[in-house]
PDB file of N, CA and C in Angstrom:
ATOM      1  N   UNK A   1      -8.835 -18.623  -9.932  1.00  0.00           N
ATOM      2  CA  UNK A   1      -8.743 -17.240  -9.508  1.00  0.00           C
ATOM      3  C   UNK A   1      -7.521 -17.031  -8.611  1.00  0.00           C
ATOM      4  N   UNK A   2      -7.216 -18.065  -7.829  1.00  0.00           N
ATOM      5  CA  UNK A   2      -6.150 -18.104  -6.668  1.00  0.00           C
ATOM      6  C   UNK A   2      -4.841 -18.096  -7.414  1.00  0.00           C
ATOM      7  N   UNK A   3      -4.796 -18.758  -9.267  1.00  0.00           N
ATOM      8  CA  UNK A   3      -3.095 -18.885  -9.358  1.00  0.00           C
ATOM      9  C   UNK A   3      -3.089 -17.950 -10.165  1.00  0.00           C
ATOM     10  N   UNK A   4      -4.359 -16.701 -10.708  1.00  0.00           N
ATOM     11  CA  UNK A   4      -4.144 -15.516 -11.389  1.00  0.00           C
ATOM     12  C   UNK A   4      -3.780 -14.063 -10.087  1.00  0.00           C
ATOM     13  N   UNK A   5      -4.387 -14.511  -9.338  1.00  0.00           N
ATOM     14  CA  UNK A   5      -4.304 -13.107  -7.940  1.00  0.00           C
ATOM     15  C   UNK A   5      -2.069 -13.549  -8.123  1.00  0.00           C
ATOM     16  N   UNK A   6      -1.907 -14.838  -7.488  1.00  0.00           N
ATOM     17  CA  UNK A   6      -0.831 -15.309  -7.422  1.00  0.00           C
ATOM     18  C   UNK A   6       0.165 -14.878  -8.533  1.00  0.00           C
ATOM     19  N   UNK A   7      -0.106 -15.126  -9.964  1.00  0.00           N
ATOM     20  CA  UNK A   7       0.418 -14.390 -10.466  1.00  0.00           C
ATOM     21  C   UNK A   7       0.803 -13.056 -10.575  1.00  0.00           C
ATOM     22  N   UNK A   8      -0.321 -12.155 -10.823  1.00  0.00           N
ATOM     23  CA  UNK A   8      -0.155 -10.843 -10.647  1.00  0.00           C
ATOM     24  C   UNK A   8       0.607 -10.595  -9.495  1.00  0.00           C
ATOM     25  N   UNK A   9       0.967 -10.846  -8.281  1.00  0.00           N
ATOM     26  CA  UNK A   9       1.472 -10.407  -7.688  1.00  0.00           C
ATOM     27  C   UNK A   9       2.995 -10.416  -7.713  1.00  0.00           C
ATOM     28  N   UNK A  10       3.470 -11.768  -8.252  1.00  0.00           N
ATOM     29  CA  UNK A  10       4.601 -11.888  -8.806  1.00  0.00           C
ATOM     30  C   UNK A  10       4.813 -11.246  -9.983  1.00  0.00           C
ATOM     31  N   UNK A  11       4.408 -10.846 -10.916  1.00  0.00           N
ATOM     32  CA  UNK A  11       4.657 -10.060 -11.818  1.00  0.00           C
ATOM     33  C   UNK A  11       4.910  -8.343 -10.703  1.00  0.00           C
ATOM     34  N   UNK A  12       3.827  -8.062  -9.952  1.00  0.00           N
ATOM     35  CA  UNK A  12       4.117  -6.533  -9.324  1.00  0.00           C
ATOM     36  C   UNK A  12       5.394  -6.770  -8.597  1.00  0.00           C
ATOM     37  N   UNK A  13       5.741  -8.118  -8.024  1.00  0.00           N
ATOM     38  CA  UNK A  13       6.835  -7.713  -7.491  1.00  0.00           C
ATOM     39  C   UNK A  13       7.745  -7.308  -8.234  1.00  0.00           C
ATOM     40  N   UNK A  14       8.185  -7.854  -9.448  1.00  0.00           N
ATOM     41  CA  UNK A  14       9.176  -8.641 -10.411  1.00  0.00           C
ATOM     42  C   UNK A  14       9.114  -6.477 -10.824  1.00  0.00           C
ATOM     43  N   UNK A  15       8.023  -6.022 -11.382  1.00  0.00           N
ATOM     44  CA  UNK A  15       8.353  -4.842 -11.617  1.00  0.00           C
ATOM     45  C   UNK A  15       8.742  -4.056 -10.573  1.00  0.00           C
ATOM     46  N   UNK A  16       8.298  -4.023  -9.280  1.00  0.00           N
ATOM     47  CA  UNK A  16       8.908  -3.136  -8.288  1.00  0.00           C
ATOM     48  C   UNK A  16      10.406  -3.355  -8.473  1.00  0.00           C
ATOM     49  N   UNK A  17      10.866  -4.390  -8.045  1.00  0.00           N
ATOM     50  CA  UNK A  17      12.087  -5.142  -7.928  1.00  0.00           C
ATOM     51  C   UNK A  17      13.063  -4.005  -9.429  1.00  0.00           C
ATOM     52  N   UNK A  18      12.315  -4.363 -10.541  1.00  0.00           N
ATOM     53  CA  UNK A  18      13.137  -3.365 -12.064  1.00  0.00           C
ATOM     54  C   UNK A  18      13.452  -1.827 -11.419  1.00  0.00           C
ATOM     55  N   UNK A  19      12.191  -1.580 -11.081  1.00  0.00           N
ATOM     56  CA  UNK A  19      12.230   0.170 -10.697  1.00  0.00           C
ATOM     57  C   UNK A  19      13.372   0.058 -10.388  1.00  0.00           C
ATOM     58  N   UNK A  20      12.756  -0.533  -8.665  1.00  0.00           N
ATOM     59  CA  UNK A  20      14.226  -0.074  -7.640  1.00  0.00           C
ATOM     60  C   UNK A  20      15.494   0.053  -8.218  1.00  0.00           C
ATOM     61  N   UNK A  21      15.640  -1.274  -9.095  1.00  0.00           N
ATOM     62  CA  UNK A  21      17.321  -1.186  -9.532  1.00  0.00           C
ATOM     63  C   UNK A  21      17.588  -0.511 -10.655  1.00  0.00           C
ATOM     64  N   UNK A  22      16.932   0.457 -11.013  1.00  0.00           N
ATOM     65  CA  UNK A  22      16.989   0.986 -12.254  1.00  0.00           C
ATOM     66  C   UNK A  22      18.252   2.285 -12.182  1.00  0.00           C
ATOM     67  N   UNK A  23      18.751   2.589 -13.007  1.00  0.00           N
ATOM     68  CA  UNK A  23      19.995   3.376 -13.246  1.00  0.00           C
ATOM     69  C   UNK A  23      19.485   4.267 -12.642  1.00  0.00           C
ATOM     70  N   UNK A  24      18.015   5.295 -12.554  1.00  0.00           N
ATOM     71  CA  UNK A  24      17.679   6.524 -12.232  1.00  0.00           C
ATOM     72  C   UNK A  24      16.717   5.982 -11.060  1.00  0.00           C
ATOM     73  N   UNK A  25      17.186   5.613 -10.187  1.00  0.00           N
ATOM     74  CA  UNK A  25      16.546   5.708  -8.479  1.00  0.00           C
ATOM     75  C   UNK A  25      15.883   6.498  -8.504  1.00  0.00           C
ATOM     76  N   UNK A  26      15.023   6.569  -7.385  1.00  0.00           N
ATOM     77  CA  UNK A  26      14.284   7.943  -6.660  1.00  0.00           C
ATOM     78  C   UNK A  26      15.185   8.740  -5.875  1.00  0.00           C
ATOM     79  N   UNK A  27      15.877   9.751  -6.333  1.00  0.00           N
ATOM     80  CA  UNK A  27      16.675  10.331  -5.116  1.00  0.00           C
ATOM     81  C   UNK A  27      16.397  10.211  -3.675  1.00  0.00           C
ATOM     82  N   UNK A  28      14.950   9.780  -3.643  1.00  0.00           N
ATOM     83  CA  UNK A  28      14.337   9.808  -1.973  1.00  0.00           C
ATOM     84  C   UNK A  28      13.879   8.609  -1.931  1.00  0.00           C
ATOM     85  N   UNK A  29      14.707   7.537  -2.301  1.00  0.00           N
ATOM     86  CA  UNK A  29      14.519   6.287  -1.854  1.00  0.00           C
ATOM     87  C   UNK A  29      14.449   5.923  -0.884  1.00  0.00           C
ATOM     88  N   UNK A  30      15.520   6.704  -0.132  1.00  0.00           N
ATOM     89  CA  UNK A  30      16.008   6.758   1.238  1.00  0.00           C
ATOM     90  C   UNK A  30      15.006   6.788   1.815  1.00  0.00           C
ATOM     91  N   UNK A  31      14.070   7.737   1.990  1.00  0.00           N
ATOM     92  CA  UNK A  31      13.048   8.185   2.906  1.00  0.00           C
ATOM     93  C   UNK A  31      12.174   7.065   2.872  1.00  0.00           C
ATOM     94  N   UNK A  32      12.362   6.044   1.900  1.00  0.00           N
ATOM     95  CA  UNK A  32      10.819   4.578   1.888  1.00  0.00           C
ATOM     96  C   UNK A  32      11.597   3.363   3.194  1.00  0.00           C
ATOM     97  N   UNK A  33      10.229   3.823   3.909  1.00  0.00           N
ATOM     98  CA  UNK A  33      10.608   2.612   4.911  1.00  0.00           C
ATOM     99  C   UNK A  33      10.860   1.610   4.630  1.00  0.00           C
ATOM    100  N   UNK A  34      11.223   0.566   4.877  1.00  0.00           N
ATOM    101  CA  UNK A  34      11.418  -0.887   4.335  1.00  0.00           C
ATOM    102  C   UNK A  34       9.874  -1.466   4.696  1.00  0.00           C
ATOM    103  N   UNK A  35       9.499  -2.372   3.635  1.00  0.00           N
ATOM    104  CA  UNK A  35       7.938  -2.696   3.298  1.00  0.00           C
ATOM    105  C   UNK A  35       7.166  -1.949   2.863  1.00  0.00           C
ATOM    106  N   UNK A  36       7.762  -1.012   2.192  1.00  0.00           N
ATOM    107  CA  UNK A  36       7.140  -0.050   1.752  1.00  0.00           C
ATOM    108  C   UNK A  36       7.204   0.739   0.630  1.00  0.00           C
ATOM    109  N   UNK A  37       6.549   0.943  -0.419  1.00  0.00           N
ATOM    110  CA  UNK A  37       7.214   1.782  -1.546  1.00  0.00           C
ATOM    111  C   UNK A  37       6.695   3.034  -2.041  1.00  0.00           C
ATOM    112  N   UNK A  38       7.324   4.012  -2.596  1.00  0.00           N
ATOM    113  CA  UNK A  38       7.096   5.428  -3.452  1.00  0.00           C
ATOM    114  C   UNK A  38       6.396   4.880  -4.523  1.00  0.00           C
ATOM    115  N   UNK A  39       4.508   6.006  -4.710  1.00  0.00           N
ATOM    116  CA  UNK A  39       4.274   6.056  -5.765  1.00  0.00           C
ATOM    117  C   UNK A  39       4.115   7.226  -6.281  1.00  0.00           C
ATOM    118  N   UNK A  40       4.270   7.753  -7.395  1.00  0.00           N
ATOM    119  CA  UNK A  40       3.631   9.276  -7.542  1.00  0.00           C
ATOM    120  C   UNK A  40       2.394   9.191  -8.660  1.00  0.00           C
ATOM    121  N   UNK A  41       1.136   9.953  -7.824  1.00  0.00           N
ATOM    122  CA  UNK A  41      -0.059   9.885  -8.158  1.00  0.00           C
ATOM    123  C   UNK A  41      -0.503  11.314  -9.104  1.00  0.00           C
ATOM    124  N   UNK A  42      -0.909  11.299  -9.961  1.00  0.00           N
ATOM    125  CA  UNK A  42      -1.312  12.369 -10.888  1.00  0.00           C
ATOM    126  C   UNK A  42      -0.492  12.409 -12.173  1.00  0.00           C
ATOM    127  N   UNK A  43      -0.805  13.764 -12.880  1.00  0.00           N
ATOM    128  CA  UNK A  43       0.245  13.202 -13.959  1.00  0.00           C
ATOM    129  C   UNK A  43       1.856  13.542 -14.202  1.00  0.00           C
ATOM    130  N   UNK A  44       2.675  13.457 -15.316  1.00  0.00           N
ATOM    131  CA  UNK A  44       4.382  14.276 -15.475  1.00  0.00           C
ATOM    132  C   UNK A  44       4.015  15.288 -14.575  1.00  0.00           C
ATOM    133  N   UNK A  45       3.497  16.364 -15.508  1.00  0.00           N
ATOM    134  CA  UNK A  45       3.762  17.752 -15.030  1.00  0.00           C
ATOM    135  C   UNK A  45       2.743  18.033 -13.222  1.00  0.00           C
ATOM    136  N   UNK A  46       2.334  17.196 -12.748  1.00  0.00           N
ATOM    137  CA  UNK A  46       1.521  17.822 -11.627  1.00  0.00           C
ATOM    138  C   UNK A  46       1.337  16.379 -10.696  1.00  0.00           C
ATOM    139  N   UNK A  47       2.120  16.053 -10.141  1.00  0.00           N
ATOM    140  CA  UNK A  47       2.033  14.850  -9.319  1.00  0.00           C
ATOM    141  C   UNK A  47       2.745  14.727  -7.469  1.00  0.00           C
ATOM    142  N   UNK A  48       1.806  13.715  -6.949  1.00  0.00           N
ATOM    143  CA  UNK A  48       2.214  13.839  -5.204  1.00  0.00           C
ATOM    144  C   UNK A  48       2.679  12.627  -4.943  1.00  0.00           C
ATOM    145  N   UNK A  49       3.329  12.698  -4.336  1.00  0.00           N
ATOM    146  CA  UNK A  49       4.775  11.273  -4.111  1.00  0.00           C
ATOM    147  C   UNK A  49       3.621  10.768  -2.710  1.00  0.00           C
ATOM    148  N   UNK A  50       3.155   9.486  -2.766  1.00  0.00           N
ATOM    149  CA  UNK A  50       2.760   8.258  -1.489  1.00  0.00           C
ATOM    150  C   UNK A  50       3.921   7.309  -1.252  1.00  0.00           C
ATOM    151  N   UNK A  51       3.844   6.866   0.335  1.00  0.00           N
ATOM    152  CA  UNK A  51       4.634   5.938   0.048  1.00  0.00           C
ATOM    153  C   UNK A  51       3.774   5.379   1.128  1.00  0.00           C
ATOM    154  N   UNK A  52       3.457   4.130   0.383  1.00  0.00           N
ATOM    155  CA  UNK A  52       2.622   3.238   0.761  1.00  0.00           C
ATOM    156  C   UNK A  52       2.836   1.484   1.006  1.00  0.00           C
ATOM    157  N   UNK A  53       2.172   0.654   2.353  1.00  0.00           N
ATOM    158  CA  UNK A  53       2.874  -0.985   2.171  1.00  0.00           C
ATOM    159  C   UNK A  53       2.953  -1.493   1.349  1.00  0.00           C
ATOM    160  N   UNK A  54       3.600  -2.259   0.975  1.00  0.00           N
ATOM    161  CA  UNK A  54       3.839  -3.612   0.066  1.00  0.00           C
ATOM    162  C   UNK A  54       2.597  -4.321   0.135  1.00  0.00           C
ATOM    163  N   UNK A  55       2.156  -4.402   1.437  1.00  0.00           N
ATOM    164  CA  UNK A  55       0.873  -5.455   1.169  1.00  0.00           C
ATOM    165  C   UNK A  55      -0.561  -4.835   0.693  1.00  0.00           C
ATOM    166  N   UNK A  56      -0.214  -3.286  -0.018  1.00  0.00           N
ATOM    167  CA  UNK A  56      -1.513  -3.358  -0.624  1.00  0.00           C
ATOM    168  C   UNK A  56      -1.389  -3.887  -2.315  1.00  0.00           C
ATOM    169  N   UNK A  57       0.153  -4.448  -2.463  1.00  0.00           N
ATOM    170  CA  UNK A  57      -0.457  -5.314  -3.488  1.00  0.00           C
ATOM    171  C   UNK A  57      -0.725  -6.601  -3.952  1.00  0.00           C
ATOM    172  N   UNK A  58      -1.315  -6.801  -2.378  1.00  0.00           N
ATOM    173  CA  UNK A  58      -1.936  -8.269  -2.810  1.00  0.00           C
ATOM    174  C   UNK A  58      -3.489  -7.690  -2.889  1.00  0.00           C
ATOM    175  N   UNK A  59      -3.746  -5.938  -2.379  1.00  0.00           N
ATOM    176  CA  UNK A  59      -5.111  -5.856  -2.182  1.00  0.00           C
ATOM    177  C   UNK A  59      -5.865  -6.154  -3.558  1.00  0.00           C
ATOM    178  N   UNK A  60      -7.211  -6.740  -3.732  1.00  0.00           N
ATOM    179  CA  UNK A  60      -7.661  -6.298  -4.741  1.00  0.00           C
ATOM    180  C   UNK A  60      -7.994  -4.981  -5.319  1.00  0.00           C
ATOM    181  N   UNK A  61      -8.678  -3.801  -4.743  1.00  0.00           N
ATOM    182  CA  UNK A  61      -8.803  -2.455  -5.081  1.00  0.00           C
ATOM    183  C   UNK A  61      -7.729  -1.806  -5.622  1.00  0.00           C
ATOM    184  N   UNK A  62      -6.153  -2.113  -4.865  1.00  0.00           N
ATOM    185  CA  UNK A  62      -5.081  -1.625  -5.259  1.00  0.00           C
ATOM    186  C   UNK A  62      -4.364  -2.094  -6.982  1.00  0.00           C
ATOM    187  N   UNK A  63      -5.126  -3.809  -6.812  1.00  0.00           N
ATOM    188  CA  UNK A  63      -4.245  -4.197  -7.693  1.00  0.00           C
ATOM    189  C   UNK A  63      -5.222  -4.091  -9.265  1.00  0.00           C
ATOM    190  N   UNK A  64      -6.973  -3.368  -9.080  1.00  0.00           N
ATOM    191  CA  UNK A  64      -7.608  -2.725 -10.198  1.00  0.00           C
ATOM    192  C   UNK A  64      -7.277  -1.392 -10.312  1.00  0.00           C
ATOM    193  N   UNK A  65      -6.920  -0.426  -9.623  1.00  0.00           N
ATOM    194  CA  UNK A  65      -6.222   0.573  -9.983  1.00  0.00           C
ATOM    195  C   UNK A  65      -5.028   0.514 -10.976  1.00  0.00           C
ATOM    196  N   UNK A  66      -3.976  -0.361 -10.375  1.00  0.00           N
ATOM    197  CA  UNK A  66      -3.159  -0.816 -11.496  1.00  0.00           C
ATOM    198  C   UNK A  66      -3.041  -1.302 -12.128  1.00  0.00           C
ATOM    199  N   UNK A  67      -4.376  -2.296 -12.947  1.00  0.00           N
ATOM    200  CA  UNK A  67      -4.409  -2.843 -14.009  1.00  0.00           C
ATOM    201  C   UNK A  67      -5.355  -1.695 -14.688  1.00  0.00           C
ATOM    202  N   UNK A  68      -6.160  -0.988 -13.896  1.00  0.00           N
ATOM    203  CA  UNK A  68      -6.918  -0.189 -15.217  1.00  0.00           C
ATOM    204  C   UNK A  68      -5.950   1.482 -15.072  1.00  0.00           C
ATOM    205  N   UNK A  69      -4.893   1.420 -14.872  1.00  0.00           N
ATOM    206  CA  UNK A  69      -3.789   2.626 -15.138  1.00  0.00           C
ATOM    207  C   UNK A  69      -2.961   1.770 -16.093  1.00  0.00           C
ATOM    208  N   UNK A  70      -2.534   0.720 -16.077  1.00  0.00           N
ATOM    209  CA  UNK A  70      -1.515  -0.184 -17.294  1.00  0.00           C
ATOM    210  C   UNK A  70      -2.852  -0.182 -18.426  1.00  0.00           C
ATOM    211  N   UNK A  71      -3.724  -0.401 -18.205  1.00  0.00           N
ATOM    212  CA  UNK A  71      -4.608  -0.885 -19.557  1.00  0.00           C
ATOM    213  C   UNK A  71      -4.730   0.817 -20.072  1.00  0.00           C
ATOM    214  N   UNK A  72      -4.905   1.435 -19.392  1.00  0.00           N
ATOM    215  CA  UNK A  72      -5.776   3.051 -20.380  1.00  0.00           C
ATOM    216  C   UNK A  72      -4.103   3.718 -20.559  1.00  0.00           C
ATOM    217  N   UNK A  73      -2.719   3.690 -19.755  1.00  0.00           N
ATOM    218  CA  UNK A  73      -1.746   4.565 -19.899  1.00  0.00           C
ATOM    219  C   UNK A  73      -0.485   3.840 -19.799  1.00  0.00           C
ATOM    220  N   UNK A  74      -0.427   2.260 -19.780  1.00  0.00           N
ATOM    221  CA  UNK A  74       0.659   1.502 -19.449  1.00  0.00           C
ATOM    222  C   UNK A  74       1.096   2.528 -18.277  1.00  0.00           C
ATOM    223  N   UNK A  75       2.476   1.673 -17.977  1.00  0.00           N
ATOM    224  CA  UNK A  75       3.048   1.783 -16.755  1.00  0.00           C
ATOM    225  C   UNK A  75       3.929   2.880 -17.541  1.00  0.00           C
ATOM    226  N   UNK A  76       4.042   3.814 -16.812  1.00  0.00           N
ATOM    227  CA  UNK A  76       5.258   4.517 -16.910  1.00  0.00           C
ATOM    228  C   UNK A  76       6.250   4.853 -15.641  1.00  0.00           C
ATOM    229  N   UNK A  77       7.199   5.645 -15.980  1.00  0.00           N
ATOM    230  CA  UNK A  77       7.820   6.111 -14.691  1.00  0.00           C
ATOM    231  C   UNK A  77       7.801   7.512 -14.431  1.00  0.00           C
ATOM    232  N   UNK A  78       7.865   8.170 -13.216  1.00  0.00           N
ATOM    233  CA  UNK A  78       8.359   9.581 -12.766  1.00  0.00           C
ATOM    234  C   UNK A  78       9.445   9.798 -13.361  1.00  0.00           C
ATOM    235  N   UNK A  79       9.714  10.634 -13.900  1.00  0.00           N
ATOM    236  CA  UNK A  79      11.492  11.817 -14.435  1.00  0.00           C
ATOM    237  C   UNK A  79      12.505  11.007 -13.326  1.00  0.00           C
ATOM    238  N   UNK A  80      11.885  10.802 -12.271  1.00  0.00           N
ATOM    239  CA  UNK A  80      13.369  10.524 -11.363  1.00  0.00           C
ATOM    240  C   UNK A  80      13.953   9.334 -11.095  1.00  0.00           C
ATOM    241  N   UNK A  81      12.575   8.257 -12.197  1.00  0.00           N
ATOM    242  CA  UNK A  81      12.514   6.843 -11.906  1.00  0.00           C
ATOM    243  C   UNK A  81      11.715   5.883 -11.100  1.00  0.00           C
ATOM    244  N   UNK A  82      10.240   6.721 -10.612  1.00  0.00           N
ATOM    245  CA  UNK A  82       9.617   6.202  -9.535  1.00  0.00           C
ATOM    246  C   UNK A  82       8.308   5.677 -10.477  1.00  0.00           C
ATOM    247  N   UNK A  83       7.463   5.034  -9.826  1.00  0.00           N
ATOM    248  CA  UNK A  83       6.233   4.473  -9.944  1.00  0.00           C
ATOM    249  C   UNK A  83       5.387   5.201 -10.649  1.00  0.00           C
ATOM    250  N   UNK A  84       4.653   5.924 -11.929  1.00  0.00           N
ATOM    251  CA  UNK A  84       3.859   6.816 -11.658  1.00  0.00           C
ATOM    252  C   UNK A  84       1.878   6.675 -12.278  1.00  0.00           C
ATOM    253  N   UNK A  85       1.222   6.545 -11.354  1.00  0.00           N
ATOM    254  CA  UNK A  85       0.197   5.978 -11.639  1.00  0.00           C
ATOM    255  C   UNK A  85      -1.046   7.593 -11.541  1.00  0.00           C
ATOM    256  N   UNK A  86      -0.968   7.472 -13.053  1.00  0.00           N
ATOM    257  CA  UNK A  86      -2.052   8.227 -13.761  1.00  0.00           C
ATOM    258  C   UNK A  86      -3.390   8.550 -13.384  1.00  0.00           C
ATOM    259  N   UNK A  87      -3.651   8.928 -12.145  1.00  0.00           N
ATOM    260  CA  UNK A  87      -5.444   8.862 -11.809  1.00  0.00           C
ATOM    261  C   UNK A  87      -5.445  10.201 -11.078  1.00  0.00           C
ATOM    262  N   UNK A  88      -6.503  10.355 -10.346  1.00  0.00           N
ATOM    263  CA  UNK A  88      -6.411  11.800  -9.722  1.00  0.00           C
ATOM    264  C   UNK A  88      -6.242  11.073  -7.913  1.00  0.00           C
ATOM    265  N   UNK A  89      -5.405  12.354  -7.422  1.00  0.00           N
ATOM    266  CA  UNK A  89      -4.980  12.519  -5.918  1.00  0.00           C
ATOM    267  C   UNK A  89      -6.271  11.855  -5.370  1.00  0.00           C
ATOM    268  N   UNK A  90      -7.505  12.673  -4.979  1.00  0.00           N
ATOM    269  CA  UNK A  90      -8.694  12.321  -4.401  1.00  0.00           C
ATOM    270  C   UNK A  90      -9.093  10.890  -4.585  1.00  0.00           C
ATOM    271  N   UNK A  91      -9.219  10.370  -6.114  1.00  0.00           N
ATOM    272  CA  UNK A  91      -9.249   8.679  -6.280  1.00  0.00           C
ATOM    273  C   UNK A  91      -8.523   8.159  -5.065  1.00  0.00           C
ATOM    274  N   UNK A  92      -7.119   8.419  -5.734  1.00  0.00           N
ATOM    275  CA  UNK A  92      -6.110   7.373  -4.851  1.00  0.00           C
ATOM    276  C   UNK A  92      -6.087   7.424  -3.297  1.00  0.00           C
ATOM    277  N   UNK A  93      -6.442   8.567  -2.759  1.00  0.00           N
ATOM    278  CA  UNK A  93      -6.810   9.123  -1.131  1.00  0.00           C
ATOM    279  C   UNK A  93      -7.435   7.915  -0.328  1.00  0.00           C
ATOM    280  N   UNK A  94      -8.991   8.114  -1.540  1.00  0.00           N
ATOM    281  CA  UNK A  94     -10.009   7.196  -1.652  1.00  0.00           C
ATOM    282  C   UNK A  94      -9.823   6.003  -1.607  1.00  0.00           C
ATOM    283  N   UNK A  95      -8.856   5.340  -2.410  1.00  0.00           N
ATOM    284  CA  UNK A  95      -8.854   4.106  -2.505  1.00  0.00           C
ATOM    285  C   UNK A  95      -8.073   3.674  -1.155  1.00  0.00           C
ATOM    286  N   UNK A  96      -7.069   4.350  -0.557  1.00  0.00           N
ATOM    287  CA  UNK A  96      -6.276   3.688   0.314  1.00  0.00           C
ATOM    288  C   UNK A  96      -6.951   4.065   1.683  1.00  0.00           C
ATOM    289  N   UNK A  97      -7.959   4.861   2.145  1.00  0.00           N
ATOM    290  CA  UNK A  97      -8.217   4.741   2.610  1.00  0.00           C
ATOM    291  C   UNK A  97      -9.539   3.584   3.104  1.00  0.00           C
ATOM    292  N   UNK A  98     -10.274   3.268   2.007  1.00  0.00           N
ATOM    293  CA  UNK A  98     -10.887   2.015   1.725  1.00  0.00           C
ATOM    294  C   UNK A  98     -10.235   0.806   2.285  1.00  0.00           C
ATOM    295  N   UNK A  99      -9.154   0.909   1.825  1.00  0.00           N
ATOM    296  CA  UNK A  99      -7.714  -0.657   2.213  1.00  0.00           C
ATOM    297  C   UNK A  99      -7.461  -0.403   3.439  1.00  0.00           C
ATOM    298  N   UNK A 100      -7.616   0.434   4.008  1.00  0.00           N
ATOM    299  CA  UNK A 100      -7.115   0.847   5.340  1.00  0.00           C
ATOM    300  C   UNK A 100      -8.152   0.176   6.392  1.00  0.00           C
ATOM    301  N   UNK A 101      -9.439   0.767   5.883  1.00  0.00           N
ATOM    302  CA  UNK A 101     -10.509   0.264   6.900  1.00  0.00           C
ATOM    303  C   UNK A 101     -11.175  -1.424   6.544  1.00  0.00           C
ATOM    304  N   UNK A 102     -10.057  -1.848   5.817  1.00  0.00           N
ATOM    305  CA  UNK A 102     -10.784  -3.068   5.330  1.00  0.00           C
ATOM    306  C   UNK A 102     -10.332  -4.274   6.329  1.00  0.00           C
TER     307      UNK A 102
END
């Protein structure tokens, strides 16, 4: 279980790492603290930019959100090049605030 968590996480980095350097940045890259990254939650047409630690993806809760958003919608990106994970605002609220008090 320890060299699959291990994996996955190297794989999330390995994709953060693509985003970032991708030809179409987030124009508001700028604004992500360092340890920290832009996601946008909801869908294309109707979505809210988080920017949230790095270390919630070693969380588990964080890192079933993003395997069951890659399994039902693969990964896609925002128009501007950012993260964009398919679930509703209130879920994701939910979930990080869960990680928060954990």
């Amino acid at each position: 279980m320890g060299i699959r968590l291990l994996a996955m996480m190297v794989q999330a980095k390995k994709t953060i790492r693509r985003w970032s350097h991708s030809k179409n940045q987030c124009s508001s890259a700028v604004n992500v603290r360092k340890g920290h990254f832009a996601v946008y939650i909801g869908d294309e047409e109707k979505n809210k930019r988080f920017v949230v630690p790095i270390s919630y993806l070693k969380h588990p809760l964080f890192q079933a959100l993003l395997n069951r958003a890659e399994e039902e919608f693969g990964f896609d990106h925002h128009p501007v090049g950012c993260l964009l994970v398919p679930c509703a605002e209130d879920e994701f609220i939910k979930l990080t605030s869960r990680i928060n008090l954990a």
